[in-house]
Structure formats: C-alpha cells, structure tokens
N, C-alpha and C. Protein backbone atom coordinates (compact mmCIF):
# COMPACT_ATOMS: atom_id res chain seq x y z
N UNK A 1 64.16 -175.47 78.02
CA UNK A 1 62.98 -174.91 77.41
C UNK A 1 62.50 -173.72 78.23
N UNK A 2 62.19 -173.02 77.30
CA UNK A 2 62.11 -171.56 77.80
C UNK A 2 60.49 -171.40 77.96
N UNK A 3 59.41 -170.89 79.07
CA UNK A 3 58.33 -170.46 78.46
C UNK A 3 58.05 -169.32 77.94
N UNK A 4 57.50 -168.98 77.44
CA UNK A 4 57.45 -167.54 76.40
C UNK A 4 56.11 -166.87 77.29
N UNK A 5 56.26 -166.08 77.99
CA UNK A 5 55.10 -165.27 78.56
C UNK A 5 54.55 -164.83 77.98
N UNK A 6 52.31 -164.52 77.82
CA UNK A 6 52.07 -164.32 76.90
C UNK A 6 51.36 -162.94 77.29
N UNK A 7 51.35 -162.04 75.89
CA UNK A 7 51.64 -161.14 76.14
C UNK A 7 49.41 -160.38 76.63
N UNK A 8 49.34 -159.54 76.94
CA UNK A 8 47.84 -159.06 77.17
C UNK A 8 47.17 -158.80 76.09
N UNK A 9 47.65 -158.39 74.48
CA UNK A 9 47.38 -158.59 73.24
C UNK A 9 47.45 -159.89 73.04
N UNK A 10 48.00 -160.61 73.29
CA UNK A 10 48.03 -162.24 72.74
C UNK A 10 46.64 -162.87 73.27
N UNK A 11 46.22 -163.02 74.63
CA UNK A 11 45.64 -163.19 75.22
C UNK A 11 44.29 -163.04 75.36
N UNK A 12 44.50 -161.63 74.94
CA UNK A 12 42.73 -161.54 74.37
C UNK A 12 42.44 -161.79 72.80
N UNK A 13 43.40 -161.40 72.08
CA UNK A 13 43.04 -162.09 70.90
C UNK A 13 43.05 -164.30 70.82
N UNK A 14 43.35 -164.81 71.74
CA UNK A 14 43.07 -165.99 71.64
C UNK A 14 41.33 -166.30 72.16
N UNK A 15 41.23 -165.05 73.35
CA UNK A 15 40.00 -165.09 73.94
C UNK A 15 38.66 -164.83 73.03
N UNK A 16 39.30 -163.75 72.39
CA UNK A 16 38.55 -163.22 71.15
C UNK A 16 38.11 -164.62 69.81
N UNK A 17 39.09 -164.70 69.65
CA UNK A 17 38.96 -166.08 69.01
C UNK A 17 38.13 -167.42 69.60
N UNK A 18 38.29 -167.65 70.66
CA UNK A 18 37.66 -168.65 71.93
C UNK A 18 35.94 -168.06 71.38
N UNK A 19 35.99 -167.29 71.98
CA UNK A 19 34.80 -166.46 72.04
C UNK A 19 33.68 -166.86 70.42
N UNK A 20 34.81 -166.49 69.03
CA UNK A 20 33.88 -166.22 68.38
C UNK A 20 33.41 -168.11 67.87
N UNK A 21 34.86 -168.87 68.16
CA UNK A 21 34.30 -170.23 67.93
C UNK A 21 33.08 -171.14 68.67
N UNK A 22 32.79 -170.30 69.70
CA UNK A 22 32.27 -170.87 70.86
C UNK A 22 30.63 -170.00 69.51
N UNK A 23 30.48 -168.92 69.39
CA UNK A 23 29.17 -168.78 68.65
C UNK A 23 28.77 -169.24 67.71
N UNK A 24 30.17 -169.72 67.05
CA UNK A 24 30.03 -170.00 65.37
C UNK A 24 29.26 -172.02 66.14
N UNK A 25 29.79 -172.50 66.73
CA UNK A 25 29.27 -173.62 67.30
C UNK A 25 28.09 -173.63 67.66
N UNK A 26 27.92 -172.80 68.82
CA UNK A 26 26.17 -172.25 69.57
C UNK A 26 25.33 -172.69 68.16
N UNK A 27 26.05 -171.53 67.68
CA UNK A 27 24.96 -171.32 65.91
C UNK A 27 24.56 -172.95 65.33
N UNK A 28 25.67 -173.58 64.82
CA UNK A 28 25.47 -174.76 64.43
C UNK A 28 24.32 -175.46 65.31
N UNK A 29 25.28 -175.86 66.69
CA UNK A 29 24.35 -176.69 67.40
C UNK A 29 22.64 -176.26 66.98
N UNK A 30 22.07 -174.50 67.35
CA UNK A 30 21.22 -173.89 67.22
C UNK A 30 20.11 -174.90 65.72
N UNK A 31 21.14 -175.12 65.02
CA UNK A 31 20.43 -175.23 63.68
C UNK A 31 20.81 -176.93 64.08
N UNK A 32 21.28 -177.17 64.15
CA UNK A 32 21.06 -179.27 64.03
C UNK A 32 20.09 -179.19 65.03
N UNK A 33 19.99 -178.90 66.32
CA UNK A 33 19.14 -178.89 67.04
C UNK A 33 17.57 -178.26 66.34
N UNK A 34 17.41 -177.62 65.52
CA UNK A 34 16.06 -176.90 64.64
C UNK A 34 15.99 -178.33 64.05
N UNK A 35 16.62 -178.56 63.08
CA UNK A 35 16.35 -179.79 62.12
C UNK A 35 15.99 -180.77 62.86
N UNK A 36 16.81 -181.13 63.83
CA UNK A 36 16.58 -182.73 64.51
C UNK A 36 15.09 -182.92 65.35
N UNK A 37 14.63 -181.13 65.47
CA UNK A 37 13.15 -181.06 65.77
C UNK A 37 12.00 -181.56 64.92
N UNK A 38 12.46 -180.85 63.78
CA UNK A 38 11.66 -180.79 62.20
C UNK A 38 11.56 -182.67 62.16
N UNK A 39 13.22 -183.24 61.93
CA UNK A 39 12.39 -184.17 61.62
C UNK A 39 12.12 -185.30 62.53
N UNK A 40 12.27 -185.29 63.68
CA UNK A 40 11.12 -185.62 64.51
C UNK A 40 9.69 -185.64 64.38
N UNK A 41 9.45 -184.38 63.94
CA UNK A 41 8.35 -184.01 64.14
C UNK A 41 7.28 -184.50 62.72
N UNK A 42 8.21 -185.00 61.71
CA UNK A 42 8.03 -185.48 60.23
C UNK A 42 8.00 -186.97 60.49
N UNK A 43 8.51 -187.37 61.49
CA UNK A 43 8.44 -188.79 62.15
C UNK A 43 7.36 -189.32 62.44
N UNK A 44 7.26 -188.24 63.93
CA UNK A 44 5.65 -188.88 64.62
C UNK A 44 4.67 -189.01 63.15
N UNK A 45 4.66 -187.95 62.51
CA UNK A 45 3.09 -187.53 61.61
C UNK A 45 2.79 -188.82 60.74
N UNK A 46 4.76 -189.18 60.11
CA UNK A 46 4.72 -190.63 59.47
C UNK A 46 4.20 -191.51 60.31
N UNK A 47 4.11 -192.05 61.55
CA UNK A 47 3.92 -192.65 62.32
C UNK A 47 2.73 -192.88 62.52
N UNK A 48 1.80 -191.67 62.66
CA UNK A 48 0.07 -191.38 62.79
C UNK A 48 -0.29 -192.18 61.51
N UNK A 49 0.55 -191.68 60.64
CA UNK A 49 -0.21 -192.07 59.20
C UNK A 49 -0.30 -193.47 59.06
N UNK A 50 0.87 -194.25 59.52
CA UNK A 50 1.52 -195.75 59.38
C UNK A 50 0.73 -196.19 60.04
N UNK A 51 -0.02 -195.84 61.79
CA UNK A 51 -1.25 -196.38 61.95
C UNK A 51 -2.50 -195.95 61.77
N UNK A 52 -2.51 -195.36 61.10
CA UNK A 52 -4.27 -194.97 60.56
C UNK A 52 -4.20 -196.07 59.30
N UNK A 53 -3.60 -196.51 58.77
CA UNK A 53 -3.24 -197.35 57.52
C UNK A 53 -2.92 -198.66 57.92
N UNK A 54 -2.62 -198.96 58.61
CA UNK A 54 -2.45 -200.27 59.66
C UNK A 54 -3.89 -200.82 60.44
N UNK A 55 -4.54 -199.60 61.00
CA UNK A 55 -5.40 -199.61 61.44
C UNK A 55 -6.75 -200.18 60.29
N UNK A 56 -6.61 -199.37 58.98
CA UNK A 56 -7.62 -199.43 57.73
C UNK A 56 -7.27 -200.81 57.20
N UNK A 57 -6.08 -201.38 57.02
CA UNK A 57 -5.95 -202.63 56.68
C UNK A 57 -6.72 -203.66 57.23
N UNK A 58 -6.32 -203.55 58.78
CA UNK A 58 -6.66 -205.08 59.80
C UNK A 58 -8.10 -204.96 59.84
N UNK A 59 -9.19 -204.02 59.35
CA UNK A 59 -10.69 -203.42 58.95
C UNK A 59 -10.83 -204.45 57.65
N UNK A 60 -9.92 -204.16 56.65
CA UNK A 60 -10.37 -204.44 55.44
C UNK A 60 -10.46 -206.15 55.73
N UNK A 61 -8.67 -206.32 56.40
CA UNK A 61 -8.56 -207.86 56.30
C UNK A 61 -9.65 -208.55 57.05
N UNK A 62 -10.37 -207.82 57.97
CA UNK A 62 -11.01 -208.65 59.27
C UNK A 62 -12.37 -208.52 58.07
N UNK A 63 -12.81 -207.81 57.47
CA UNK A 63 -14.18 -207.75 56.75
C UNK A 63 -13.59 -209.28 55.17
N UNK A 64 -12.64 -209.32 55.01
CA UNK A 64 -12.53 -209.99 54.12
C UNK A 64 -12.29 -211.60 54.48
N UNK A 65 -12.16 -211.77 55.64
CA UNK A 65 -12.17 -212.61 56.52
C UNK A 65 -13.59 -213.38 57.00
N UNK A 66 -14.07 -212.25 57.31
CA UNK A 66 -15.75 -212.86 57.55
C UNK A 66 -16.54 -212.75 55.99
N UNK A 67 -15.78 -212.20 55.06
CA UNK A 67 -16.69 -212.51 53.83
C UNK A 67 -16.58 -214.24 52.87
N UNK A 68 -15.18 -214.24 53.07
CA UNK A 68 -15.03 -215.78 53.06
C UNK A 68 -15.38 -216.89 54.30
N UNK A 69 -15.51 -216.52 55.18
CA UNK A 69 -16.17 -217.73 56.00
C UNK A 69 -17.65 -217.49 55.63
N UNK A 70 -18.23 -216.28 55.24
CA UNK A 70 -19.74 -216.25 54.80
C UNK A 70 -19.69 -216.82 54.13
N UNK A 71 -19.03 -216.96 52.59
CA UNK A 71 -19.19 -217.63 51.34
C UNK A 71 -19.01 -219.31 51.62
N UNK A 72 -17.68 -219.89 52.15
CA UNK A 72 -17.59 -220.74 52.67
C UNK A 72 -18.86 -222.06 53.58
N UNK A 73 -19.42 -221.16 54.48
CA UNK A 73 -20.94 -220.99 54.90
C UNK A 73 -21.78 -221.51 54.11
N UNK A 74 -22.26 -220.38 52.95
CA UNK A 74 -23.28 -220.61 52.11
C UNK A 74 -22.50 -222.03 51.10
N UNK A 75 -21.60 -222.48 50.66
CA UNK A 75 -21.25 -223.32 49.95
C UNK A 75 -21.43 -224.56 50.53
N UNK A 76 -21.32 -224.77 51.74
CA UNK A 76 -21.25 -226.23 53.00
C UNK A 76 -23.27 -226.12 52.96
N UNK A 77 -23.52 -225.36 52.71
CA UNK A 77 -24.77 -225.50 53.17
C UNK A 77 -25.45 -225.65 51.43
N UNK A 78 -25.22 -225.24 50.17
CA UNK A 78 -25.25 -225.57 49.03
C UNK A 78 -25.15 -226.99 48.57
N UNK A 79 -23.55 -227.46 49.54
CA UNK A 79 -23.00 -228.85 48.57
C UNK A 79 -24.28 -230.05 49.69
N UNK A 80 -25.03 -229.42 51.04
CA UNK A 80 -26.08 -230.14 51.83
C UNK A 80 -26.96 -230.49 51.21
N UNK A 81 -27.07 -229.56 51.04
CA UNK A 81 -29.07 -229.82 50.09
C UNK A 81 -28.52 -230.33 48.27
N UNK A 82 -27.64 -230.52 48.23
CA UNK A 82 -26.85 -230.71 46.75
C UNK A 82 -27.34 -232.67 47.11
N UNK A 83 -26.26 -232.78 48.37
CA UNK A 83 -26.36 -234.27 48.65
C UNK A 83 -27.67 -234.52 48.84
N UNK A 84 -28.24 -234.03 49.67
CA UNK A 84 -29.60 -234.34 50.06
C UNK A 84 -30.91 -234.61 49.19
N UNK A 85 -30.43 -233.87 47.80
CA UNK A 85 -31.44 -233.58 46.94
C UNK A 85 -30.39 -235.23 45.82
N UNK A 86 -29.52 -235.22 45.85
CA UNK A 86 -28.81 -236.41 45.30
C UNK A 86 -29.36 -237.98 45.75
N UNK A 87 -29.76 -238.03 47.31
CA UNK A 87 -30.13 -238.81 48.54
C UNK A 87 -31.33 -238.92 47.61
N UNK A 88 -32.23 -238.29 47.41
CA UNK A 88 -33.64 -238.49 47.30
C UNK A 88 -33.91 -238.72 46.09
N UNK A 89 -33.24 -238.56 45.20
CA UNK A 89 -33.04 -238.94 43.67
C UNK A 89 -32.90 -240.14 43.67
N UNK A 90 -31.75 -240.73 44.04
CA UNK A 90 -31.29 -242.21 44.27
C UNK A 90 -32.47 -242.54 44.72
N UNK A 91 -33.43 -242.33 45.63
CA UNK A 91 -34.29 -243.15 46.79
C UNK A 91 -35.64 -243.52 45.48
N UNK A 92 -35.78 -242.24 44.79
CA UNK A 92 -36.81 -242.60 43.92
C UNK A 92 -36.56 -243.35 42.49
N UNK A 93 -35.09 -243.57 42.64
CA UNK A 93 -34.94 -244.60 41.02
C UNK A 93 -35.07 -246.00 41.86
C-alpha cells in the first residue's frame, strides 16, 4: 500500500470544507441553543402560572373547608336544641 501524498490544493480545500462545516454547525448549535432558551423560558412562566393556580386552589379548598365545618357546627348545634326542645315536650305530656 502506497500512501498518496496530499497535494497543497487538496489540503486546503478539505480545510476549506472543515472550516465551512464547522459554521454550518456553530449556526445550528447557535439556533437549538436560541430555542432551548425560548422554551425554558415558556417553562418557568408555565410554572409561575401552575403555582399561582395551585396557590388559588388550596385558598378556595381551605375556605370550603371551614365553610363545611361552619355548617356542620350550626347543624350539631340545631339537631341540640331540636333534642332539647323534644326533652321538654316529652317532660310536659
């Protein structure tokens, strides 16, 4: 096997070539790297939003929470004076 010496035209046209793949790449990377910013950045905002809405829920649930132990409340204290007023009925027949 023979090596084939290469010639100073060969050489820079591979370099030349080297060269322009190496920008045409830069470029790419340039732009996935833009996007992979973008949607990052479309991430966090989802994220803010997911807890401002998370946040408004555990509000609603915690108010709907104390509105049934209020009601609950007023009913235990309804079915009291219910018996009580039942108690005193009985007492006067």
């Amino acid at each position: 096997m023979t090596d084939k010496k290469r010639t100073k035209k060969e050489i820079e046209e591979e370099l030349e070539t080297a060269v322009s793949n190496n920008a045409t790449l830069s470029e790419q990377y340039n732009t996935l790297y833009s996007e992979a910013m973008q949607v990052q950045k479309v991430a966090g905002d989802r994220l803010v939003s997911i807890r401002l809405l998370e946040a408004f829920a555990n509000e609603i649930n915690a108010a709907f929470n104390k509105l049934r132990n209020d009601i609950a409340e007023v009913n235990r204290s309804n079915e009291a004076a219910a018996a009580e007023e039942a108690a005193a009925a009985e007492e006067e027949v």
